[in-house]
N, C-alpha and C. Protein backbone atom coordinates (compact mmCIF):
# COMPACT_ATOMS: atom_id res chain seq x y z
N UNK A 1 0.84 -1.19 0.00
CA UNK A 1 0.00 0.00 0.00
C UNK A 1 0.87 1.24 0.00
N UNK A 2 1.95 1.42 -1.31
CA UNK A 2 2.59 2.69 -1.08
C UNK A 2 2.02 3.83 -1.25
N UNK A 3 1.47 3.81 -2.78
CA UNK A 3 0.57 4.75 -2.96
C UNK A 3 -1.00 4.76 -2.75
N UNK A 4 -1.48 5.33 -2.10
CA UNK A 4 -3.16 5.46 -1.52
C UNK A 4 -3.88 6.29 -2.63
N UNK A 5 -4.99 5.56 -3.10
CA UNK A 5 -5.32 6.45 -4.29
C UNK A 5 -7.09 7.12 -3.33
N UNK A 6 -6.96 8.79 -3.58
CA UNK A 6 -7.57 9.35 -2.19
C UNK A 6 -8.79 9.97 -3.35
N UNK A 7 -8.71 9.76 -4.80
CA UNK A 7 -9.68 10.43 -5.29
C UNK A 7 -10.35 9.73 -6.31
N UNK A 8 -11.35 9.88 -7.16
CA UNK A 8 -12.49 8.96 -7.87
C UNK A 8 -11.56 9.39 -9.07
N UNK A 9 -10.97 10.59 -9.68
CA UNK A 9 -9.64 10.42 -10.66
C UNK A 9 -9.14 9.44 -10.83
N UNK A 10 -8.03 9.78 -9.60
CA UNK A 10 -6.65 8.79 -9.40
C UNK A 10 -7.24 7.42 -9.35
N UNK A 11 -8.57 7.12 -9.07
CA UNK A 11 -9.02 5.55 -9.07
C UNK A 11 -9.09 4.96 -11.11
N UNK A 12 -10.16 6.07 -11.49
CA UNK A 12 -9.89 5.97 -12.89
C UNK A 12 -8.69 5.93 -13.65
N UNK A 13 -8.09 6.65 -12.99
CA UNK A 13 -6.61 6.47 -13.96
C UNK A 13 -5.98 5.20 -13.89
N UNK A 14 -6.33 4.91 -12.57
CA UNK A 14 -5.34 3.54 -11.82
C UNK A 14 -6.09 2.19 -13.06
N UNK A 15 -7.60 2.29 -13.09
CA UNK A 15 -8.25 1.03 -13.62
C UNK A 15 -8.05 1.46 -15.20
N UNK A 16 -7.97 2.50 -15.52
CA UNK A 16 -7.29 2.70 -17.26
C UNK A 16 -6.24 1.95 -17.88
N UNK A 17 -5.04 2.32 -16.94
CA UNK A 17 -3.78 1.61 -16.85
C UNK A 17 -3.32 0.30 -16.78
N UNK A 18 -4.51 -0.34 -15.88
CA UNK A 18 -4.56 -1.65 -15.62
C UNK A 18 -5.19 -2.58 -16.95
N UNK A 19 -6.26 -1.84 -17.54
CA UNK A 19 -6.70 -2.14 -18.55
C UNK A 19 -6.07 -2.13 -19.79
N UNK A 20 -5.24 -1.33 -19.87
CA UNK A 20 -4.03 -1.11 -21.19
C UNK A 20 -3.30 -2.31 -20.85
N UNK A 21 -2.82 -2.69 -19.88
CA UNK A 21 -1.82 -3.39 -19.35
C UNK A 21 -2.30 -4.82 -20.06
N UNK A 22 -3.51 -5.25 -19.18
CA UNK A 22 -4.07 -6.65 -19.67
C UNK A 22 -4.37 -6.58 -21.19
N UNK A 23 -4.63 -5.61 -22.09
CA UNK A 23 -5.27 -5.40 -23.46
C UNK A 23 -6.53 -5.43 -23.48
N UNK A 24 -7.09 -5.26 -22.41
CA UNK A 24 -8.74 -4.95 -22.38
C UNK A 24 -9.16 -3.75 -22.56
N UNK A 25 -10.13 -3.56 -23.41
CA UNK A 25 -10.78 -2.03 -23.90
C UNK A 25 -12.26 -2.15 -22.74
N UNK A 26 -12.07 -1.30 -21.97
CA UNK A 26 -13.47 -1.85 -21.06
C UNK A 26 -14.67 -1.18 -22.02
N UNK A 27 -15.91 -2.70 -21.75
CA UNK A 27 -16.81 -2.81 -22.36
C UNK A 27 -17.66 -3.20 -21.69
N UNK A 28 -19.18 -2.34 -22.29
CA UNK A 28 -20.31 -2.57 -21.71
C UNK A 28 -21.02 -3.47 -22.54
N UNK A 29 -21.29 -4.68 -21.70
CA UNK A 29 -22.28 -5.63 -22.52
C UNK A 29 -23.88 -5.15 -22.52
N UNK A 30 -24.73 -5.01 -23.50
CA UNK A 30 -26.08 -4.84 -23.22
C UNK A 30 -26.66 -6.16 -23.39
N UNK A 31 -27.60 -6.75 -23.04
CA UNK A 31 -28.03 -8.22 -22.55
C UNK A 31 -29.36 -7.65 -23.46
N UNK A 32 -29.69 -7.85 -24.74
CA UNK A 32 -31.31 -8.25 -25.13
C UNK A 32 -31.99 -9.45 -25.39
N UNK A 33 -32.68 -9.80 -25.00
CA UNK A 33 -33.73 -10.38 -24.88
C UNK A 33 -34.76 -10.61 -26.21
N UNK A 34 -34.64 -11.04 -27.20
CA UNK A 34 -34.98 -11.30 -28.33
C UNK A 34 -36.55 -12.16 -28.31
N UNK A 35 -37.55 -12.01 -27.69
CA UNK A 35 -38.66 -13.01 -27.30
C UNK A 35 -39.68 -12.93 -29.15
N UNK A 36 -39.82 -14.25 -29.07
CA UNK A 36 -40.29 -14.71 -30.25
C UNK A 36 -41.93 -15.03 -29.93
N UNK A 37 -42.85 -14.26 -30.70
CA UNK A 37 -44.15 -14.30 -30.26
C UNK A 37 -44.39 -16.33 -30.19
N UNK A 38 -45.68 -16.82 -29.41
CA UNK A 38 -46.35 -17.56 -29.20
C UNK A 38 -47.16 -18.15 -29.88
N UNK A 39 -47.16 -18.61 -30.82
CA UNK A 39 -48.94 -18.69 -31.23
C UNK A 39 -49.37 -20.44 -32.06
N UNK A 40 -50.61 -20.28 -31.83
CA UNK A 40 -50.66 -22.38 -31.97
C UNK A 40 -50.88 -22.24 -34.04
N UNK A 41 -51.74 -23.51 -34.19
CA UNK A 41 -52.30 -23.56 -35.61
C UNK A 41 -53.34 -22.36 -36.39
N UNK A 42 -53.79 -22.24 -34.62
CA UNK A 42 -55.35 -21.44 -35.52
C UNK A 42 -54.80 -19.70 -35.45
N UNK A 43 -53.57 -19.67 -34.98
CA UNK A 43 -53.27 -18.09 -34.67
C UNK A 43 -53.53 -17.38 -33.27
N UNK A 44 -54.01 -18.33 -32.43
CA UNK A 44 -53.92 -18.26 -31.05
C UNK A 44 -52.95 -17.84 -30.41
N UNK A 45 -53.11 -17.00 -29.27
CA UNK A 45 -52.00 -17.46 -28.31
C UNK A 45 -52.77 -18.04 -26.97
N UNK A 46 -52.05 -18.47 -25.98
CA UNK A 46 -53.02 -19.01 -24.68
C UNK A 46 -51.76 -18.73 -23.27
N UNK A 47 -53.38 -18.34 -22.50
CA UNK A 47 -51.94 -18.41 -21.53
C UNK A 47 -53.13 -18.41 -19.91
N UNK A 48 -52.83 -19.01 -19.10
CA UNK A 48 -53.21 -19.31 -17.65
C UNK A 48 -53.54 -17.76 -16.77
N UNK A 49 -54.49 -17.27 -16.20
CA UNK A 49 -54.20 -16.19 -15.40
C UNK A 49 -54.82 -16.57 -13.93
N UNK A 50 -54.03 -16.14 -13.04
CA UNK A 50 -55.20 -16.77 -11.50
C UNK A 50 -55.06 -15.12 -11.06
N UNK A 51 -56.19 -15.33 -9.72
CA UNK A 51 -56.65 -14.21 -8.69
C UNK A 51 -57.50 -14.54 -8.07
N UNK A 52 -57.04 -14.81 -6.34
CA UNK A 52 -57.49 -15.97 -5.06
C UNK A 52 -57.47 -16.77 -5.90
N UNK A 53 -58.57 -17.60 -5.40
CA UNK A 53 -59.14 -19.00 -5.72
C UNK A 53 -59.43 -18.95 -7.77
N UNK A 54 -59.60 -18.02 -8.59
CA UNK A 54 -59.84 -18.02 -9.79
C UNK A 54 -58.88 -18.22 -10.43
N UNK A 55 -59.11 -19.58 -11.43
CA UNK A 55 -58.14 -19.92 -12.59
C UNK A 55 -58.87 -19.70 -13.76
N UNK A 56 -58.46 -19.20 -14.87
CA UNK A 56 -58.89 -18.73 -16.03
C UNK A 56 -57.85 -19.00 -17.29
N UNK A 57 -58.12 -19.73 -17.73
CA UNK A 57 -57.92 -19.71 -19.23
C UNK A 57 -57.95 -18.89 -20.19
N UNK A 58 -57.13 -18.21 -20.90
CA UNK A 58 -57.34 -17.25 -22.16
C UNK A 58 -57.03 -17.43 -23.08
N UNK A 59 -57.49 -17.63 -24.27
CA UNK A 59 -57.39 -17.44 -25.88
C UNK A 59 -57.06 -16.36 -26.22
N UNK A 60 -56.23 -15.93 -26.97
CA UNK A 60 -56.40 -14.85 -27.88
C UNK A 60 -56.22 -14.46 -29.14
N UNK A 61 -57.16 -13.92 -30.02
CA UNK A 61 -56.89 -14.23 -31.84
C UNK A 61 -57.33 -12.60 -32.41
N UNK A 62 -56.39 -12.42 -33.78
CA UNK A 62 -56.69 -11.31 -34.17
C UNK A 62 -58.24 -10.95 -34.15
N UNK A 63 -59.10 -10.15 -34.11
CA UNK A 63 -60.37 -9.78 -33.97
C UNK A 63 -61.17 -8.41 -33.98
N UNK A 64 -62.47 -8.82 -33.76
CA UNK A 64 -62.97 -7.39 -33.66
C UNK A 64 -63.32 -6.59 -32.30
N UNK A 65 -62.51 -8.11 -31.77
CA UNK A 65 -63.20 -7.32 -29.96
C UNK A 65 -64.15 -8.08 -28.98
N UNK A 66 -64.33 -8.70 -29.92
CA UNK A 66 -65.84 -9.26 -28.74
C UNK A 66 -64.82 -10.53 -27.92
N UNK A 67 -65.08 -10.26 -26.52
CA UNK A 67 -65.22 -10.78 -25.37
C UNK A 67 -65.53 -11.87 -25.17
N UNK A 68 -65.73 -13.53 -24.60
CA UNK A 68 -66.76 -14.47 -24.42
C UNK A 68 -66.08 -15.45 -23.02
N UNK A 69 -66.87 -14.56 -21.95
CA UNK A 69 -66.14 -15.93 -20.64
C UNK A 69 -67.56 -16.59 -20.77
N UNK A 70 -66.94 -17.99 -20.41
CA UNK A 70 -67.84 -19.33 -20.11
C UNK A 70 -68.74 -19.28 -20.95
N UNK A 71 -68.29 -19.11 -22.26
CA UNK A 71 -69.53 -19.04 -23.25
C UNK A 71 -70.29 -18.10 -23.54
N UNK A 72 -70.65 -16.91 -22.65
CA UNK A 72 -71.39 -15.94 -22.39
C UNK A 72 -71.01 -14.77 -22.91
N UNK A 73 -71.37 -14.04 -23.03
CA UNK A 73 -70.81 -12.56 -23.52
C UNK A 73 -70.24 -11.92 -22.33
N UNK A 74 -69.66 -10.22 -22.89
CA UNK A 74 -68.59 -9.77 -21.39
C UNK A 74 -69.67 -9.39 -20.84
N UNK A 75 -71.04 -8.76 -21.12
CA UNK A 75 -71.38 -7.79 -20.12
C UNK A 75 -72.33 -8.92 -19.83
N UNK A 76 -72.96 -9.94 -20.22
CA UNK A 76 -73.82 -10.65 -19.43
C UNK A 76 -73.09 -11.30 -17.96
N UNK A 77 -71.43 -11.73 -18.32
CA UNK A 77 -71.29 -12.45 -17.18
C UNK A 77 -70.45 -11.89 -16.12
N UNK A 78 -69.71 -10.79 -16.72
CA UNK A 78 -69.25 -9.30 -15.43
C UNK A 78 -70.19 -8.53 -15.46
N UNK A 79 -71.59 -8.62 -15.21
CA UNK A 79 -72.47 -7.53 -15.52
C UNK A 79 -72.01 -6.07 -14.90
N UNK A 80 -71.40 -6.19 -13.80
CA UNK A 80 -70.60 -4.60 -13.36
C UNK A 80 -69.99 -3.83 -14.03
N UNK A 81 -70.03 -2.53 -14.19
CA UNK A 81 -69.35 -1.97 -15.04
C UNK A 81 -67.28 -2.01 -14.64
N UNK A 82 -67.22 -1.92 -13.37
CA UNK A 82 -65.97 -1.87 -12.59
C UNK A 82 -65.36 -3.37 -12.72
N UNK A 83 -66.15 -4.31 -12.97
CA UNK A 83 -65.19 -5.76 -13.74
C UNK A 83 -65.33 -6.13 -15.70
N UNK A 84 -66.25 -5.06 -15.82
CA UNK A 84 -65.81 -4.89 -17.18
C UNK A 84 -64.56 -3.99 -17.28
N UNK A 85 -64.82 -3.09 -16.93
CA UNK A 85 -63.78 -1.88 -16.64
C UNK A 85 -61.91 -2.91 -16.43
N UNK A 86 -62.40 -3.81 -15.74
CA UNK A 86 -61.05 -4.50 -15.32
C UNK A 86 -60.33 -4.95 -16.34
N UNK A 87 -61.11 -6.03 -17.42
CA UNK A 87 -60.94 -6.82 -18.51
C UNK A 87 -61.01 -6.07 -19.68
N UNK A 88 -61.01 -4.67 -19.67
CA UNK A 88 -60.32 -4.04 -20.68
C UNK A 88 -58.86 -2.82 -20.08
N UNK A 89 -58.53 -3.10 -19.12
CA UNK A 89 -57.74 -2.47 -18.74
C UNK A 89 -56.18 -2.72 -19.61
N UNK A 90 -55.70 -4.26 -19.82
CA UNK A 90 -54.75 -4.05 -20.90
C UNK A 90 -54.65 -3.97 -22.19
N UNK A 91 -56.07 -3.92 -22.47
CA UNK A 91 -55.89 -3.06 -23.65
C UNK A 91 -55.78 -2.05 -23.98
N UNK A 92 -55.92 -1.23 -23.12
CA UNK A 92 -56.28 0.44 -23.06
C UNK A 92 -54.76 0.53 -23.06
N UNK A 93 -53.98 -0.49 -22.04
CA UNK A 93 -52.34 0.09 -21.35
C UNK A 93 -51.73 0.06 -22.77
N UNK A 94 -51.56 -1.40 -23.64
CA UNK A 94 -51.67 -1.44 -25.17
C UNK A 94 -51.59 -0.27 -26.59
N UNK A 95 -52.67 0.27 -26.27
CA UNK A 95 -53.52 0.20 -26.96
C UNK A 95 -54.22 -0.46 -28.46
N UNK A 96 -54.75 -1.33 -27.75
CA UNK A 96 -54.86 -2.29 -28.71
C UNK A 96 -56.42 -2.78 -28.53
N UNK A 97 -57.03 -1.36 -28.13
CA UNK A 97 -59.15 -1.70 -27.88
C UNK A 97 -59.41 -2.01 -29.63
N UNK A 98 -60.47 -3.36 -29.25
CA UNK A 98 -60.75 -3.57 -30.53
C UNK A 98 -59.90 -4.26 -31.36
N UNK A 99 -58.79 -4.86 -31.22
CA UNK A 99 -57.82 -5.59 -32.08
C UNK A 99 -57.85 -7.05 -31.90
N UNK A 100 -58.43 -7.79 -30.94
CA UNK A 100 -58.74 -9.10 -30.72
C UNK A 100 -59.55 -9.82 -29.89
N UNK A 101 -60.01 -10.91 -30.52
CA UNK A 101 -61.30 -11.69 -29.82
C UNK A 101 -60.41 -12.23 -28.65
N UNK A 102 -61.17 -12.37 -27.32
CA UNK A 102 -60.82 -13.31 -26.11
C UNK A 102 -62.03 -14.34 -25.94
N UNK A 103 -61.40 -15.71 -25.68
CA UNK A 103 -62.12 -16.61 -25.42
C UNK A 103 -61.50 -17.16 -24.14
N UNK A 104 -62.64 -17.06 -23.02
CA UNK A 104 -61.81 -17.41 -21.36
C UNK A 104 -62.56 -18.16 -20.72
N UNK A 105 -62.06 -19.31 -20.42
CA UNK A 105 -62.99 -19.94 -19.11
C UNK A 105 -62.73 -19.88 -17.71
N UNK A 106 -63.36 -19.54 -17.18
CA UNK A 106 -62.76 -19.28 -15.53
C UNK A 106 -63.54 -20.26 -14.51
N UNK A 107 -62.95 -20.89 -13.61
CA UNK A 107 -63.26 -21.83 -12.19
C UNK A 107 -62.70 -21.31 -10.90
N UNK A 108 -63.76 -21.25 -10.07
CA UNK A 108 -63.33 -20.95 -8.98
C UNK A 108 -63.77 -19.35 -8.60
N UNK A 109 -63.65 -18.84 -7.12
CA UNK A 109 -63.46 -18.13 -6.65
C UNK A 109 -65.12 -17.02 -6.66
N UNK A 110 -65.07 -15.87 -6.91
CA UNK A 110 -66.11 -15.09 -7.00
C UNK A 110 -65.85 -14.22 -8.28
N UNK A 111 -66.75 -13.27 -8.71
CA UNK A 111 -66.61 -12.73 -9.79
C UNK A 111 -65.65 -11.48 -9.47
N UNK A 112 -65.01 -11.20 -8.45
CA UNK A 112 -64.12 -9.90 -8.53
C UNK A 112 -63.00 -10.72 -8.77
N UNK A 113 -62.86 -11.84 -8.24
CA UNK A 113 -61.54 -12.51 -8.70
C UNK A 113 -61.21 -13.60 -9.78
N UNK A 114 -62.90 -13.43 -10.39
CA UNK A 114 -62.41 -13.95 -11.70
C UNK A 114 -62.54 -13.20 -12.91
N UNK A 115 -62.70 -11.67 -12.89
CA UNK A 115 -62.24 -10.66 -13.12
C UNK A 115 -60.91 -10.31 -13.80
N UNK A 116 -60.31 -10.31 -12.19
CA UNK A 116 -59.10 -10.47 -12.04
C UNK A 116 -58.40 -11.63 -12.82
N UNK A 117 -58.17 -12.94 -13.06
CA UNK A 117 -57.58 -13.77 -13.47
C UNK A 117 -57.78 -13.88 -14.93
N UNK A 118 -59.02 -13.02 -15.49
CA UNK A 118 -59.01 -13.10 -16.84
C UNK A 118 -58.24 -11.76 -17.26
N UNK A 119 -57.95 -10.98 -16.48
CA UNK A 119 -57.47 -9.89 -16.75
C UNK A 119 -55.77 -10.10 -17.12
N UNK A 120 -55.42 -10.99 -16.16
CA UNK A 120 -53.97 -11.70 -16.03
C UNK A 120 -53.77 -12.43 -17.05
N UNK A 121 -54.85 -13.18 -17.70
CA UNK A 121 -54.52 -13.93 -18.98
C UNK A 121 -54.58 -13.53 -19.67
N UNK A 122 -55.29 -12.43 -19.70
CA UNK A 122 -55.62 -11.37 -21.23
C UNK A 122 -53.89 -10.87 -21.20
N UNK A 123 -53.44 -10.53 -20.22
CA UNK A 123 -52.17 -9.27 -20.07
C UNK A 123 -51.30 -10.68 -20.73
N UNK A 124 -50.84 -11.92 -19.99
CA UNK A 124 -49.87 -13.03 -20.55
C UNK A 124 -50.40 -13.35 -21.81
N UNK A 125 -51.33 -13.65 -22.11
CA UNK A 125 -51.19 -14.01 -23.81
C UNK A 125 -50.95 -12.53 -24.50
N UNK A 126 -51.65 -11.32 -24.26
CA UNK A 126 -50.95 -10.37 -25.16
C UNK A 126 -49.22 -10.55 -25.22
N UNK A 127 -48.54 -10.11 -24.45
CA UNK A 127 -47.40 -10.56 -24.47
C UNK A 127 -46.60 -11.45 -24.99
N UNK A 128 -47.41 -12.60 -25.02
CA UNK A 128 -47.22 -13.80 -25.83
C UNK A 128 -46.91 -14.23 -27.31
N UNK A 129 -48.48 -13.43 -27.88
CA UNK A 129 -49.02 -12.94 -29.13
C UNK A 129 -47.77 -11.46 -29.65
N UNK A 130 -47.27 -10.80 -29.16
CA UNK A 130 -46.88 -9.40 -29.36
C UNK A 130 -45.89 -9.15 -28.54
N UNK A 131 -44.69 -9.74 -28.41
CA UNK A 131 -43.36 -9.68 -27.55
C UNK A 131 -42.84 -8.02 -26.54
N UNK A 132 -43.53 -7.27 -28.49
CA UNK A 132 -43.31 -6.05 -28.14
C UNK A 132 -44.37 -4.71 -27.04
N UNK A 133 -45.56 -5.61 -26.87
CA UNK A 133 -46.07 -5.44 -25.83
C UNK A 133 -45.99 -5.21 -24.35
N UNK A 134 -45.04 -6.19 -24.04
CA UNK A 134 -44.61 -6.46 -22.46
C UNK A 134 -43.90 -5.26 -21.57
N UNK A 135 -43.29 -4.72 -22.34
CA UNK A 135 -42.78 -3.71 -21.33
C UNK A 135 -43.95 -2.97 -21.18
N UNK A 136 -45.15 -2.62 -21.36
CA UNK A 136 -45.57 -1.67 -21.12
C UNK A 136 -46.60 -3.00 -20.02
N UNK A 137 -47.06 -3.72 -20.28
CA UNK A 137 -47.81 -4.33 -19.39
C UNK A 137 -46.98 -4.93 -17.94
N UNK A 138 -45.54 -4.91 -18.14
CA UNK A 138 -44.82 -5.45 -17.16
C UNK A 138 -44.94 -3.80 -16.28
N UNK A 139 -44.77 -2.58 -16.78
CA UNK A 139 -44.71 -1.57 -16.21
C UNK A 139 -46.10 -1.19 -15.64
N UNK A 140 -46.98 -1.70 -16.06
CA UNK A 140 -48.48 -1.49 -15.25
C UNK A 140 -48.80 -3.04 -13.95
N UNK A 141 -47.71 -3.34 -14.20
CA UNK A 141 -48.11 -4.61 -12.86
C UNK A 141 -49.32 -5.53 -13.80
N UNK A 142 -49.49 -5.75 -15.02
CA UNK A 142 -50.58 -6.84 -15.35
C UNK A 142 -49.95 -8.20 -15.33
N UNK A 143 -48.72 -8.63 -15.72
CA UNK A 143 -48.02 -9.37 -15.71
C UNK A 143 -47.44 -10.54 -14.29
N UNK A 144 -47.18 -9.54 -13.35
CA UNK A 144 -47.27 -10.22 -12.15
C UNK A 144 -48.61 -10.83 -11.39
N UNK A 145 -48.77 -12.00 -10.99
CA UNK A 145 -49.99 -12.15 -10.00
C UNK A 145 -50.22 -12.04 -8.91
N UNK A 146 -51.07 -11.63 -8.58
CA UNK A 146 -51.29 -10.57 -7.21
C UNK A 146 -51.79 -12.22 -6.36
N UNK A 147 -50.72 -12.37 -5.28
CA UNK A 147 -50.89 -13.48 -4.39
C UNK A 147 -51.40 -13.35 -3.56
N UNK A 148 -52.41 -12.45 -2.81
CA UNK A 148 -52.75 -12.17 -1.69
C UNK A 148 -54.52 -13.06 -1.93
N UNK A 149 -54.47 -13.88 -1.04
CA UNK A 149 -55.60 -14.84 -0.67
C UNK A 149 -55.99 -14.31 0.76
N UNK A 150 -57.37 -15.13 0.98
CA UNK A 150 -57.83 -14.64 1.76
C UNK A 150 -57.36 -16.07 3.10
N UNK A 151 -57.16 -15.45 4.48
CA UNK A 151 -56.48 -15.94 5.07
C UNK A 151 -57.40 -17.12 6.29
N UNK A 152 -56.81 -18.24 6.59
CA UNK A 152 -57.87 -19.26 6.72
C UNK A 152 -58.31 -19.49 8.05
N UNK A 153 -59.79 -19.50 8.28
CA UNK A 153 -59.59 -19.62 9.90
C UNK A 153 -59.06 -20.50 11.01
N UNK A 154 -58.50 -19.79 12.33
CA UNK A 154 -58.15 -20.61 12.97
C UNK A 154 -59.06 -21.07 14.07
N UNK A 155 -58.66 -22.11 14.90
CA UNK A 155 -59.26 -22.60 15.69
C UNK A 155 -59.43 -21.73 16.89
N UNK A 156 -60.62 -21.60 17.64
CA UNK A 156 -60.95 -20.90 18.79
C UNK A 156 -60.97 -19.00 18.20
N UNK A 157 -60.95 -19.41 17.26
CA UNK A 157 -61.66 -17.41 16.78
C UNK A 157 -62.59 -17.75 16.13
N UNK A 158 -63.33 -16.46 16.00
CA UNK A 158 -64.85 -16.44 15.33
C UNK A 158 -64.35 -16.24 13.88
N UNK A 159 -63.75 -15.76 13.51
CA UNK A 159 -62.40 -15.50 11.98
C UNK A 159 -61.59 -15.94 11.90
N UNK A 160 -60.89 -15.26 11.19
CA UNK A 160 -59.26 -15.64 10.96
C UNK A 160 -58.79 -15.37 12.13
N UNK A 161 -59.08 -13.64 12.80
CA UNK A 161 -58.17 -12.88 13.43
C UNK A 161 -59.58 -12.90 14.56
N UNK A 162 -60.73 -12.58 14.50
CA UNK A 162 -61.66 -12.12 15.44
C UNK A 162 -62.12 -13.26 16.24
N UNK A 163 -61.59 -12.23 17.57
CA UNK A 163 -61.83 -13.52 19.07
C UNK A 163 -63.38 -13.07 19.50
N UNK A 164 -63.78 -14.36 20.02
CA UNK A 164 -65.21 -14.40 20.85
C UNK A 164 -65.08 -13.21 22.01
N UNK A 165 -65.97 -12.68 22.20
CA UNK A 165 -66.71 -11.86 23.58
C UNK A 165 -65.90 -12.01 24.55
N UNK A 166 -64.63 -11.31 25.47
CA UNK A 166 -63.75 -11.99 26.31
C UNK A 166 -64.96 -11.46 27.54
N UNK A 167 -65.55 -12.69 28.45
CA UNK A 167 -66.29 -12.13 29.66
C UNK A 167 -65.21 -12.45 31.10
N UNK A 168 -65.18 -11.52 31.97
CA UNK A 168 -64.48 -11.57 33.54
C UNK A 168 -64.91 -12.99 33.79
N UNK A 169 -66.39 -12.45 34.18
CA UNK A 169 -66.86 -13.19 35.10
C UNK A 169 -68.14 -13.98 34.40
């Protein structure tokens, strides 16, 4: 340790030198990611979405838009406007309203969370279908699945968490 190098300079100069020395030109690697769309015979893509207890299946094919869980149309079987509202949310992030038919079957859970899980499959097969999609759906959180379940009761509570009436006496 003769010489102490005391400044972010003298550090650069030091790793310049070192680099001439070995014959290394320092280099920045950029790492891309080349993702090759998805898609079956018929021009599909497919992809799994859950939320709680809801598993959902998604199709997706070039189109005019129309919607169809469990056979049904969107607004007969989210009749809410706020879970329709949900299941067009990545398309809007997209924008891509109106560019393809979804075909989804969903099991399980209640209709806010099967909502939710078609919403997740809609977001993974776009991505799927359209590589160049994903950053923008990875940047709105559609991509990740939201793990939070509902939590199970235990023994000697009236809930999960809520205790019986504590009496003295």
């Amino acid at each position: 340790m003769a010489d102490e190098i005391k400044s972010l300079e003298g550090l650069e100069a030091v790793a310049g030198e070192v680099a001439e020395a070995q014959g290394d030109a320092p280099v920045q690697a950029e790492i891309v990611i080349d993702r090759e769309p998805v898609k079956d015979e018929l021009g599909r893509s497919y992809a799994t979405g859950k939320r709680k207890d809801a598993v959902a299946r998604v199709w997706i094919k070039p189109g005019s838009g129309k919607v169809t869980v469990n056979g049904r149309e969107q607004n007969k079987y989210f009749a809410r406007p706020v879970l329709q509202m949900i299941l067009a949310q990545p398309f809007g992030i997209t924008n891509t309203e109106g560019q393809f038919d979804v075909f989804a079957t969903v099991k399980g859970g209640g209709l806010s969370g099967q909502a939710g899980a078609v919403k997740h499959g809609i977001s993974k097969a776009l991505q799927l279908f359209d590589p160049q999609l994903r950053p923008a759906l990875k940047a709105a959180g559609f991509l990740t699945r939201d793990s939070r379940v509902v939590e199970r009761k235990k023994y000697g509570k009236a809930k999960a968490r809520k205790s019986f009436q504590f009496s003295k006496r």
